[in-house]
Protein backbone atom coordinates (compact mmCIF):
# COMPACT_ATOMS: atom_id res chain seq x y z
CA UNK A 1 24.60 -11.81 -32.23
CA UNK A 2 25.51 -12.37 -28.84
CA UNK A 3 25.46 -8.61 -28.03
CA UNK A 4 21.91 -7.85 -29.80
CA UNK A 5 20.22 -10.72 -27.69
CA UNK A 6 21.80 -9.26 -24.38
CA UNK A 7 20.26 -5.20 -25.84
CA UNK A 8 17.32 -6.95 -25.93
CA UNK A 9 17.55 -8.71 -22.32
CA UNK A 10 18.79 -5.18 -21.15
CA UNK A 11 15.77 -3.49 -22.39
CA UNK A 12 12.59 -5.54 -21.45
CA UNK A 13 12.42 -3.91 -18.19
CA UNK A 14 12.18 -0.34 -19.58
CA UNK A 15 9.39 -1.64 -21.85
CA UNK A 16 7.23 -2.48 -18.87
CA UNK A 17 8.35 0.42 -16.62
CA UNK A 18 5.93 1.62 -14.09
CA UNK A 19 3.80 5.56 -14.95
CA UNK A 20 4.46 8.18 -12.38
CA UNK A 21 2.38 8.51 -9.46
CA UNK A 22 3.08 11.46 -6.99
CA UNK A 23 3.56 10.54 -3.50
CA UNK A 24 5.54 7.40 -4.14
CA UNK A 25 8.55 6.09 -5.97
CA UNK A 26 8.59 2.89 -7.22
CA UNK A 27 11.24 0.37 -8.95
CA UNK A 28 10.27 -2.65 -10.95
CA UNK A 29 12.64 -5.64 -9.15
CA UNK A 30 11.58 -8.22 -11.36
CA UNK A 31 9.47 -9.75 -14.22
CA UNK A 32 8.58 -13.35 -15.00
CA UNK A 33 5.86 -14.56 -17.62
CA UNK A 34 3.90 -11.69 -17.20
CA UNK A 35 3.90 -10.77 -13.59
CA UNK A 36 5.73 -7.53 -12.24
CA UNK A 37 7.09 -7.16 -8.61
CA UNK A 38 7.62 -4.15 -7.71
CA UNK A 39 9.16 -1.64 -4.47
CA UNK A 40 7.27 1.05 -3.80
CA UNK A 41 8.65 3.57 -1.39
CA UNK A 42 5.69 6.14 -0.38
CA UNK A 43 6.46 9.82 0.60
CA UNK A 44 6.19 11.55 3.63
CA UNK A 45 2.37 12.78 4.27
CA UNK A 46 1.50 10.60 1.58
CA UNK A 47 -2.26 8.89 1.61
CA UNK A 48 -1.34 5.25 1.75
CA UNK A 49 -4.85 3.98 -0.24
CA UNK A 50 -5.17 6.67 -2.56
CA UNK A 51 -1.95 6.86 -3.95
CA UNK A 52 -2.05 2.80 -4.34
CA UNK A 53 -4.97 2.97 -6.14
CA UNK A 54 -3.49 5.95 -8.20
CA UNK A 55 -0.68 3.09 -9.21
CA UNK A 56 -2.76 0.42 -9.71
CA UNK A 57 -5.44 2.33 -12.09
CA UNK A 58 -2.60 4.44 -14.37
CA UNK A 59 -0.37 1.03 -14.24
CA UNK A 60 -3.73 -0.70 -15.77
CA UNK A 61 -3.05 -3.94 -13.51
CA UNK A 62 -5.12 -6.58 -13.46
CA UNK A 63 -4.88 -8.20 -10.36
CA UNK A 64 -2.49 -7.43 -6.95
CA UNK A 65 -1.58 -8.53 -4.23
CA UNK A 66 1.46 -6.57 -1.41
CA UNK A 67 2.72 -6.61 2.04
CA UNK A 68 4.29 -3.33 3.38
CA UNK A 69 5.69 -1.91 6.56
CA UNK A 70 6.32 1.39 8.15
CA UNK A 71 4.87 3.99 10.10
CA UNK A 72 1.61 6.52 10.10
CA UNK A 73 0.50 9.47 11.63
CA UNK A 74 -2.94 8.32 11.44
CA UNK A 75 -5.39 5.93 10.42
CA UNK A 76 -8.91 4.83 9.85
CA UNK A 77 -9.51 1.16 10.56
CA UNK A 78 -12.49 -0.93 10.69
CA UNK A 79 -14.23 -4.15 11.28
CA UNK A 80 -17.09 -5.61 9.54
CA UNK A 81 -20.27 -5.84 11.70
CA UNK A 82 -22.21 -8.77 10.50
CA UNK A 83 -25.63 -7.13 12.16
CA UNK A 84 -25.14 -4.03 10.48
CA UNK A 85 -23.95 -5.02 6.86
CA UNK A 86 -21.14 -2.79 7.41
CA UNK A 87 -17.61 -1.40 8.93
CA UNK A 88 -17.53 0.13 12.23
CA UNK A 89 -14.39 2.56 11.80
CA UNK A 90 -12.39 3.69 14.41
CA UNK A 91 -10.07 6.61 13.77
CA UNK A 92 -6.42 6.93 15.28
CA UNK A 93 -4.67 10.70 15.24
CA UNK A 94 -1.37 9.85 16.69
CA UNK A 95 2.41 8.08 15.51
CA UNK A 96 1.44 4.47 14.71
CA UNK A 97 4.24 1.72 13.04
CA UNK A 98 2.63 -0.28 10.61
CA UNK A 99 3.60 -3.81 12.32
CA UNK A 100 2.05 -5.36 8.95
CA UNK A 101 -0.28 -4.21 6.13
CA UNK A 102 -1.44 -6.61 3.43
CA UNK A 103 -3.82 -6.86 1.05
CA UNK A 104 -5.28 -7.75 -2.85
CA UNK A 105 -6.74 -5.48 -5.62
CA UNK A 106 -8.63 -6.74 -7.76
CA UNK A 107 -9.59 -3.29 -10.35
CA UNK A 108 -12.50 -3.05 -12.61
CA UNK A 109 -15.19 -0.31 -13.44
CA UNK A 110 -12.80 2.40 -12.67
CA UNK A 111 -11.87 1.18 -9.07
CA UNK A 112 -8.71 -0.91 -7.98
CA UNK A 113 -10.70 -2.86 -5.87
CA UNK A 114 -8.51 -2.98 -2.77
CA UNK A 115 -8.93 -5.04 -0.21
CA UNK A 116 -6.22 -4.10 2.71
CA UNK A 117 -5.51 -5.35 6.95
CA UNK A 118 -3.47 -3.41 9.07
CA UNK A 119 -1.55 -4.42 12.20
CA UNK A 120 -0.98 -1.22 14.19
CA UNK A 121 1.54 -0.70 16.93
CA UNK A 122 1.50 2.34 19.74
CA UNK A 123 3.36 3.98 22.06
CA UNK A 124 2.71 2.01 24.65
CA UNK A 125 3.65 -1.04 22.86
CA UNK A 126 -0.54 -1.96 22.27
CA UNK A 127 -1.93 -2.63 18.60
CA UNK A 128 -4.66 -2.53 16.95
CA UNK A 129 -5.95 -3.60 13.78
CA UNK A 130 -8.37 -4.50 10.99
CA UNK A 131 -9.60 -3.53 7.76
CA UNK A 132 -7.43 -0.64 6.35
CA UNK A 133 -9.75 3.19 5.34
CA UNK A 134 -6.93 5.69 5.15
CA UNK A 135 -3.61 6.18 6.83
CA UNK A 136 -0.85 8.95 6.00
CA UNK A 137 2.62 7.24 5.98
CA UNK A 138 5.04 8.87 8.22
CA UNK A 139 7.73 9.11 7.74
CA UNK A 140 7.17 6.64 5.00
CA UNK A 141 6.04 2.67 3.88
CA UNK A 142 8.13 0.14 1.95
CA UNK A 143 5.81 -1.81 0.19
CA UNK A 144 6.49 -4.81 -2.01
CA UNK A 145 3.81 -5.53 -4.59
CA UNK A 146 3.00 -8.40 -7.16
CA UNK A 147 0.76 -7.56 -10.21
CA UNK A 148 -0.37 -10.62 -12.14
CA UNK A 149 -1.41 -9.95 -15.67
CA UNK A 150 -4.71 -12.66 -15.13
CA UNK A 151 -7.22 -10.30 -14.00
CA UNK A 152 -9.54 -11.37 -10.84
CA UNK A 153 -13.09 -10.01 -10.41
CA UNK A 154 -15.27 -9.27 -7.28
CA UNK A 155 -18.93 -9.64 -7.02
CA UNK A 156 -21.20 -7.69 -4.60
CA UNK A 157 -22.76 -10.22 -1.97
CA UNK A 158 -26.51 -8.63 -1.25
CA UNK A 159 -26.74 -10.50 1.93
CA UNK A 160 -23.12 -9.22 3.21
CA UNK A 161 -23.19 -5.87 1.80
CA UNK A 162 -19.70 -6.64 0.38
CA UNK A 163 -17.57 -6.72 -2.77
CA UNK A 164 -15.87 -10.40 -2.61
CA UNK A 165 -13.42 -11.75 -4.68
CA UNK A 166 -15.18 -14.14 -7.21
CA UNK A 167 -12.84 -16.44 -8.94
């Protein structure tokens, strides 16, 4: 008995192993009512939002949230311009470290719904930051992620022009 109860403690992480995405490798570290943590090590040259949202959408989860460091050889960041409605996004084409990157998904109607900030460090030891476009990792980005299994929703606000999380 004692050896068919540990089988079965043995195999519940293969049961909610994570589906293949290219660009990233990724290793389930632990499971607890329901919600998944995962590492997710991106590739060289990979693109840091689209190959998230790849995860998130063929993973089917229902609500994230990560942190992540590392380095880029470029990025697209932006602020929101309350007068406008909309981002102002500045792009960078040059060796950044990713000082910080967090952020939330919260997926529905075919999107993940991510919502990411970057902290970006140069050179010269200045940073920038903001609300996270695109970025390439290089040479890569550790990423820890949390994927709940009670889904979160966001709602369009007309007057912001923005998708906001609506719980």
């Amino acid at each position: 008995m004692r050896g068919l109860v540990l089988a079965a403690i043995v195999a519940l992480p293969c049961a909610a192993a994570a589906a293949d995405v290219p660009g990233v490798r990724v290793k389930l570290i632990g499971e607890h009512d329901g919600t998944r943590e995962y590492q997710l090590v991106f590739e060289p040259r990979a693109e840091i939002m689209s190959t998230l949202t790849d995860f998130i959408l063929r993973n089917q989860l229902q609500s994230v949230h990560f942190t992540a460091l590392g380095a880029c050889s470029d990025a697209v960041v932006g602020y929101y311009d309350p007068a406008r409605r909309d981002y102002r996004r500045t792009p960078y084409q040059q060796q950044m470290e990713i000082v910080s990157l967090v952020g939330d998904a919260a997926p529905s109607n075919g999107s993940a719904g991510l919502h990411a900030h970057i902290g970006l460090a140069f050179a010269d030891g200045s940073m920038h930051g903001g609300h996270l476009f695109a970025a390439h990792a290089w040479p890569t980005l550790e990423m820890f992620l949390v994927a709940s299994p009670t889904s979160v929703t966001r709602k369009h606000d007309a007057a912001l022009n923005l998708d906001l999380l609506a719980p």
